[in-house]
C-alpha atoms as a PDB file:
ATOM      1  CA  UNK A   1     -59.295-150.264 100.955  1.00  0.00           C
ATOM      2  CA  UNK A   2     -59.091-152.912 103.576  1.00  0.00           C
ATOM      3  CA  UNK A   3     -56.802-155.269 101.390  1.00  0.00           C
ATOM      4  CA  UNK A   4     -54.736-152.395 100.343  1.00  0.00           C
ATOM      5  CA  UNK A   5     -54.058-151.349 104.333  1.00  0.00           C
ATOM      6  CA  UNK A   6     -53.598-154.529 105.463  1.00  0.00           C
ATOM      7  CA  UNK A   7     -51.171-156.007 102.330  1.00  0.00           C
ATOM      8  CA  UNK A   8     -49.270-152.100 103.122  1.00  0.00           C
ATOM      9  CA  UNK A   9     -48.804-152.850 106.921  1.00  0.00           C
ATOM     10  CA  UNK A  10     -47.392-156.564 106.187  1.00  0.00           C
ATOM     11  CA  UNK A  11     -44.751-155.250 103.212  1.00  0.00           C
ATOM     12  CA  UNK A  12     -43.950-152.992 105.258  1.00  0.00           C
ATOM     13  CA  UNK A  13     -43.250-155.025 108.549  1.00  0.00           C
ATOM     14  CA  UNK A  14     -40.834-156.920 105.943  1.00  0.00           C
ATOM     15  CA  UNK A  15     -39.008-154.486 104.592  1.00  0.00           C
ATOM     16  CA  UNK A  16     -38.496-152.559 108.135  1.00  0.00           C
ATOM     17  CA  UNK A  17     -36.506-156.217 108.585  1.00  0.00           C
ATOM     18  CA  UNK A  18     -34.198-156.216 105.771  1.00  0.00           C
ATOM     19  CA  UNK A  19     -30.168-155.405 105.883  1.00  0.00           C
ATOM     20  CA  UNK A  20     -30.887-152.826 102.407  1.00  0.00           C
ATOM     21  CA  UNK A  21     -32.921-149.796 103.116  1.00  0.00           C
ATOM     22  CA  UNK A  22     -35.386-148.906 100.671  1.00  0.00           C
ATOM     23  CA  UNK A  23     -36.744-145.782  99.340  1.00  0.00           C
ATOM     24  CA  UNK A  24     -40.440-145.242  99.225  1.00  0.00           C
ATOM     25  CA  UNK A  25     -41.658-142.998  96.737  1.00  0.00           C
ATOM     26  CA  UNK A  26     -44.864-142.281  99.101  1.00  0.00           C
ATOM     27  CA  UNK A  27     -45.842-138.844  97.249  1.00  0.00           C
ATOM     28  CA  UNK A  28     -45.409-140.017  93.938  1.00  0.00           C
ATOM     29  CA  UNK A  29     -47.310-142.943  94.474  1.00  0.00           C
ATOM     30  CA  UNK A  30     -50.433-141.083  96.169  1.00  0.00           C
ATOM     31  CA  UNK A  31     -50.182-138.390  93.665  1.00  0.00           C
ATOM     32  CA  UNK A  32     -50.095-141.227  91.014  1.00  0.00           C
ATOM     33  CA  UNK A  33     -53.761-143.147  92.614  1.00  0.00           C
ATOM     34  CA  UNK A  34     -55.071-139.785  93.284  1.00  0.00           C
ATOM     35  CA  UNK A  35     -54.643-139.158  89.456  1.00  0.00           C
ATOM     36  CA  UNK A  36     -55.870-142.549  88.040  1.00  0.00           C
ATOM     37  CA  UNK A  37     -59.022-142.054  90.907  1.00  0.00           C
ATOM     38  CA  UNK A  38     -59.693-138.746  89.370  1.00  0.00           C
ATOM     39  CA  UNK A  39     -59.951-140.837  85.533  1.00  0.00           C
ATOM     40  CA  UNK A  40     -61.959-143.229  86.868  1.00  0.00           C
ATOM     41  CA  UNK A  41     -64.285-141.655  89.222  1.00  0.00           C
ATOM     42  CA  UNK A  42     -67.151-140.735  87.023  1.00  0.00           C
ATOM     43  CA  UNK A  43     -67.051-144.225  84.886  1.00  0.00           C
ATOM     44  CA  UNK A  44     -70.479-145.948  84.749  1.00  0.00           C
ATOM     45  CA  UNK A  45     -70.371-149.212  86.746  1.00  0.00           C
ATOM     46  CA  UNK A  46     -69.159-151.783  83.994  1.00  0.00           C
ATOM     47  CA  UNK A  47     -66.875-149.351  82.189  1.00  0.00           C
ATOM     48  CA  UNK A  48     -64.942-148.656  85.605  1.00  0.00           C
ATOM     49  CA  UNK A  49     -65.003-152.994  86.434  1.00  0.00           C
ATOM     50  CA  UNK A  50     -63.457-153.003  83.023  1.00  0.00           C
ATOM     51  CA  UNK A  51     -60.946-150.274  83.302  1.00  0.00           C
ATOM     52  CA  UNK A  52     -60.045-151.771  86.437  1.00  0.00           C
ATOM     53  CA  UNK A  53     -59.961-155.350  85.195  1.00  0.00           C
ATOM     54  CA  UNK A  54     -57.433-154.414  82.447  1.00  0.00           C
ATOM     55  CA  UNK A  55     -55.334-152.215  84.608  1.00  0.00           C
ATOM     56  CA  UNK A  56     -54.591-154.818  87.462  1.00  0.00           C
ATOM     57  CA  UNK A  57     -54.183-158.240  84.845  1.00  0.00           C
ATOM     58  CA  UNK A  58     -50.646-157.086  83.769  1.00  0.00           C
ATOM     59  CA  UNK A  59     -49.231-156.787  87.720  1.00  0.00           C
ATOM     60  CA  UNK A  60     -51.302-160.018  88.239  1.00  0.00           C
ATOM     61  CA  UNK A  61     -49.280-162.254  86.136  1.00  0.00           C
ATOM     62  CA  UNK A  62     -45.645-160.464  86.904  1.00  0.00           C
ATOM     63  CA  UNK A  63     -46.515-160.880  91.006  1.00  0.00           C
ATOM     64  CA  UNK A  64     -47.678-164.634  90.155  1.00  0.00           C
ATOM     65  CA  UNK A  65     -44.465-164.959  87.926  1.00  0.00           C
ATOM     66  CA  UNK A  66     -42.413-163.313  90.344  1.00  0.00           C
ATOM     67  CA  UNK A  67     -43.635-165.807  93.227  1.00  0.00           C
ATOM     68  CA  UNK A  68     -43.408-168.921  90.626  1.00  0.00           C
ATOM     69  CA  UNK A  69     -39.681-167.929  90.131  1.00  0.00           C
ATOM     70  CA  UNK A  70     -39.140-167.880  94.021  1.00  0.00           C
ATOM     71  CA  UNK A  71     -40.693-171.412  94.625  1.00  0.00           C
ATOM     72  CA  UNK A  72     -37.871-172.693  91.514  1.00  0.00           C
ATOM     73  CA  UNK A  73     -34.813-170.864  93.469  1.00  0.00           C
ATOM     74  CA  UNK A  74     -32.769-173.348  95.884  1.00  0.00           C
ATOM     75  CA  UNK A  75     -31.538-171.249  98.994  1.00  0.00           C
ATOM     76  CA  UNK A  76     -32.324-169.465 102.164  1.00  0.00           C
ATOM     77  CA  UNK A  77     -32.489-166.278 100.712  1.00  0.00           C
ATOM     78  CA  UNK A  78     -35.651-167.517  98.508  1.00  0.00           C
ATOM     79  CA  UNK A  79     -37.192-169.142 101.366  1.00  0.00           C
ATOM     80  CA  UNK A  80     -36.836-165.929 103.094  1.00  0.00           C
ATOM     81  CA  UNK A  81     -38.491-164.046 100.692  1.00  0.00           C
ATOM     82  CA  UNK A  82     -40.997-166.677  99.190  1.00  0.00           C
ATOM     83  CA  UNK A  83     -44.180-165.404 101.939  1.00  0.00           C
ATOM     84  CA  UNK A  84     -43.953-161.933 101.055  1.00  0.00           C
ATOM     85  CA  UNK A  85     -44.195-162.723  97.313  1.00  0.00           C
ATOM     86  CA  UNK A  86     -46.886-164.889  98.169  1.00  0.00           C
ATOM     87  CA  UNK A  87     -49.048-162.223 100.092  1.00  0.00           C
ATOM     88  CA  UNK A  88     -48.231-159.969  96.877  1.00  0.00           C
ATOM     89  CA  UNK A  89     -49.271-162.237  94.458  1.00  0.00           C
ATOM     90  CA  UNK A  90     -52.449-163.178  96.213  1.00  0.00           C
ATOM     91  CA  UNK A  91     -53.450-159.466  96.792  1.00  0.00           C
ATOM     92  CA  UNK A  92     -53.457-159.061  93.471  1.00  0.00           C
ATOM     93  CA  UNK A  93     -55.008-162.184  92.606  1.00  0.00           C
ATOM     94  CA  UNK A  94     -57.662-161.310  95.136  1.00  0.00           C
ATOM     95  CA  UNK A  95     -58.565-157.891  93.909  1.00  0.00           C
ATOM     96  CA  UNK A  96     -58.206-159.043  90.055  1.00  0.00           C
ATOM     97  CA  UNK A  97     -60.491-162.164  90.578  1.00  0.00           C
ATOM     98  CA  UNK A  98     -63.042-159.450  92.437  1.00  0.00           C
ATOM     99  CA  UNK A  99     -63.298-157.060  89.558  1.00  0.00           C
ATOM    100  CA  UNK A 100     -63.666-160.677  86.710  1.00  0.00           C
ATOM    101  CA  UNK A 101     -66.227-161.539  89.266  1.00  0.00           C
ATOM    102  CA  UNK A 102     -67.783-158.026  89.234  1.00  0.00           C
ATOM    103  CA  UNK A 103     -67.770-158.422  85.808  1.00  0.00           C
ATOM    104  CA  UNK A 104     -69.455-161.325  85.316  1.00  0.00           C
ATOM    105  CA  UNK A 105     -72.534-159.760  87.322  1.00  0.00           C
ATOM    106  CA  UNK A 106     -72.600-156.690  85.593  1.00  0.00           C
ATOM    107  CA  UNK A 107     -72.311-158.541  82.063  1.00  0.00           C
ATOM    108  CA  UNK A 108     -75.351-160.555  83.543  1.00  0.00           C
ATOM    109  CA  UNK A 109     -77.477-157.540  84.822  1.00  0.00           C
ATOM    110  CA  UNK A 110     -77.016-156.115  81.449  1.00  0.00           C
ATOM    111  CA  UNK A 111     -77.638-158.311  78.911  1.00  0.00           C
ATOM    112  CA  UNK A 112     -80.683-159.359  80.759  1.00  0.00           C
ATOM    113  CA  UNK A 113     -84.040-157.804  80.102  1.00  0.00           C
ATOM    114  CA  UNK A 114     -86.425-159.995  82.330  1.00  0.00           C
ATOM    115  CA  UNK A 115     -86.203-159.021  86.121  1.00  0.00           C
ATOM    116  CA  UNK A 116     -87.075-162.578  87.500  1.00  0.00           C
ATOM    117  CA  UNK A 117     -84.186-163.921  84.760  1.00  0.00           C
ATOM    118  CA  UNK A 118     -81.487-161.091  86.772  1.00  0.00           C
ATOM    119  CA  UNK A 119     -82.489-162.021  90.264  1.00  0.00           C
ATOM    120  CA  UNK A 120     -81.651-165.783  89.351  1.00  0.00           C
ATOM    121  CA  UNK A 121     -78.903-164.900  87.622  1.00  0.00           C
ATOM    122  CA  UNK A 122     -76.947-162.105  89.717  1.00  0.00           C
ATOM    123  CA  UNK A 123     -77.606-164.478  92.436  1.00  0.00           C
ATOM    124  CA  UNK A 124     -75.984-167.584  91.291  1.00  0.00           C
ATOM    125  CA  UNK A 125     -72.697-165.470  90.357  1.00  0.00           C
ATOM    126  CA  UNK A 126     -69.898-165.202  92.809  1.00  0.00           C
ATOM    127  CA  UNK A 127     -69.716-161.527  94.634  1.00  0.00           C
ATOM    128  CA  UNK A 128     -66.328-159.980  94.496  1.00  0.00           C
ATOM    129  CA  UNK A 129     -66.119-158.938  97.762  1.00  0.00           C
ATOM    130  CA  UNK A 130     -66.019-162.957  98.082  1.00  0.00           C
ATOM    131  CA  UNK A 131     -62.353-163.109  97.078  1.00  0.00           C
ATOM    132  CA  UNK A 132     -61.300-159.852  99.102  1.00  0.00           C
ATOM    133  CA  UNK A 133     -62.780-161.278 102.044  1.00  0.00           C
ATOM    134  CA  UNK A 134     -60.910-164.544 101.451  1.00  0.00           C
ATOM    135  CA  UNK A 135     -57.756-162.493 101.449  1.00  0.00           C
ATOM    136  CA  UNK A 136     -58.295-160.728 104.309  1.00  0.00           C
ATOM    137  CA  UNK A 137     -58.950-163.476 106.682  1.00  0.00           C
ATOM    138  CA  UNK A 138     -55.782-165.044 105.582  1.00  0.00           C
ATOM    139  CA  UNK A 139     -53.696-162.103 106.136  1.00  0.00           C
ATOM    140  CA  UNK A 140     -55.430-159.691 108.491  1.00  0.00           C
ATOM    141  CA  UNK A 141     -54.301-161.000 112.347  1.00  0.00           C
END
């Protein structure tokens, strides 16, 4: 919830600075999370990491894109712009790296049988929270 807040507060900081006003559909979006919470909510552990997993990898490659396309544009206006597509791009990066991390544990825990084998193995995979983290001290000042 962290990343969400703090990714929210900087957009928003940017947008408050721009000439164009923009409309935010605030409602609609809530009632839109509160709706795909409500789907997920009861989703055993892996199913909801893979759920997730699928959901975010589609906005994951457009915000990478979408910062890619900046960095090739010549002019102030893309300079301008350029951070705030990169702290978009790397939010979702962050939280879509988390849940293939999450994954990769949970894959592990599962297929395992032996409970020495999972300790060793859970504990030589990368947490999730890993790459939020790493987000968060980047952008939360």
């Amino acid at each position: 919830m962290e990343v969400e807040t703090v990714t929210a507060e900087l957009l928003l900081q940017h947008l408050l600075k721009q000439p164009q006003k923009y409309v935010f559909k605030t409602a609609e979006l809530t009632a839109q999370g509160d709706d795909d919470a409500k789907k997920w909510s009861d989703l055993p552990w892996l199913e909801l990491m893979q759920t997730l997993s699928q959901w975010v990898e589609p906005y994951e490659v457009k915000y990478r894109q979408w910062l890619q396309q900046c960095q090739l544009q010549d002019g102030q206006e893309s300079r301008q712009l350029a951070p705030t597509f990169e702290l978009i791009a790397e939010h979702e990066t962050a939280i879509y790296h988390c849940l293939q991390a999450e994954l990769t544990r949970a894959y592990a825990q599962a297929e395992t049988q032996v409970a020495t084998q999972v300790t060793t193995q859970v504990a030589t995979q990368k947490s999730g929270l890993e790459y939020l983290s790493s987000f968060l001290n980047k952008y939360n000042k």
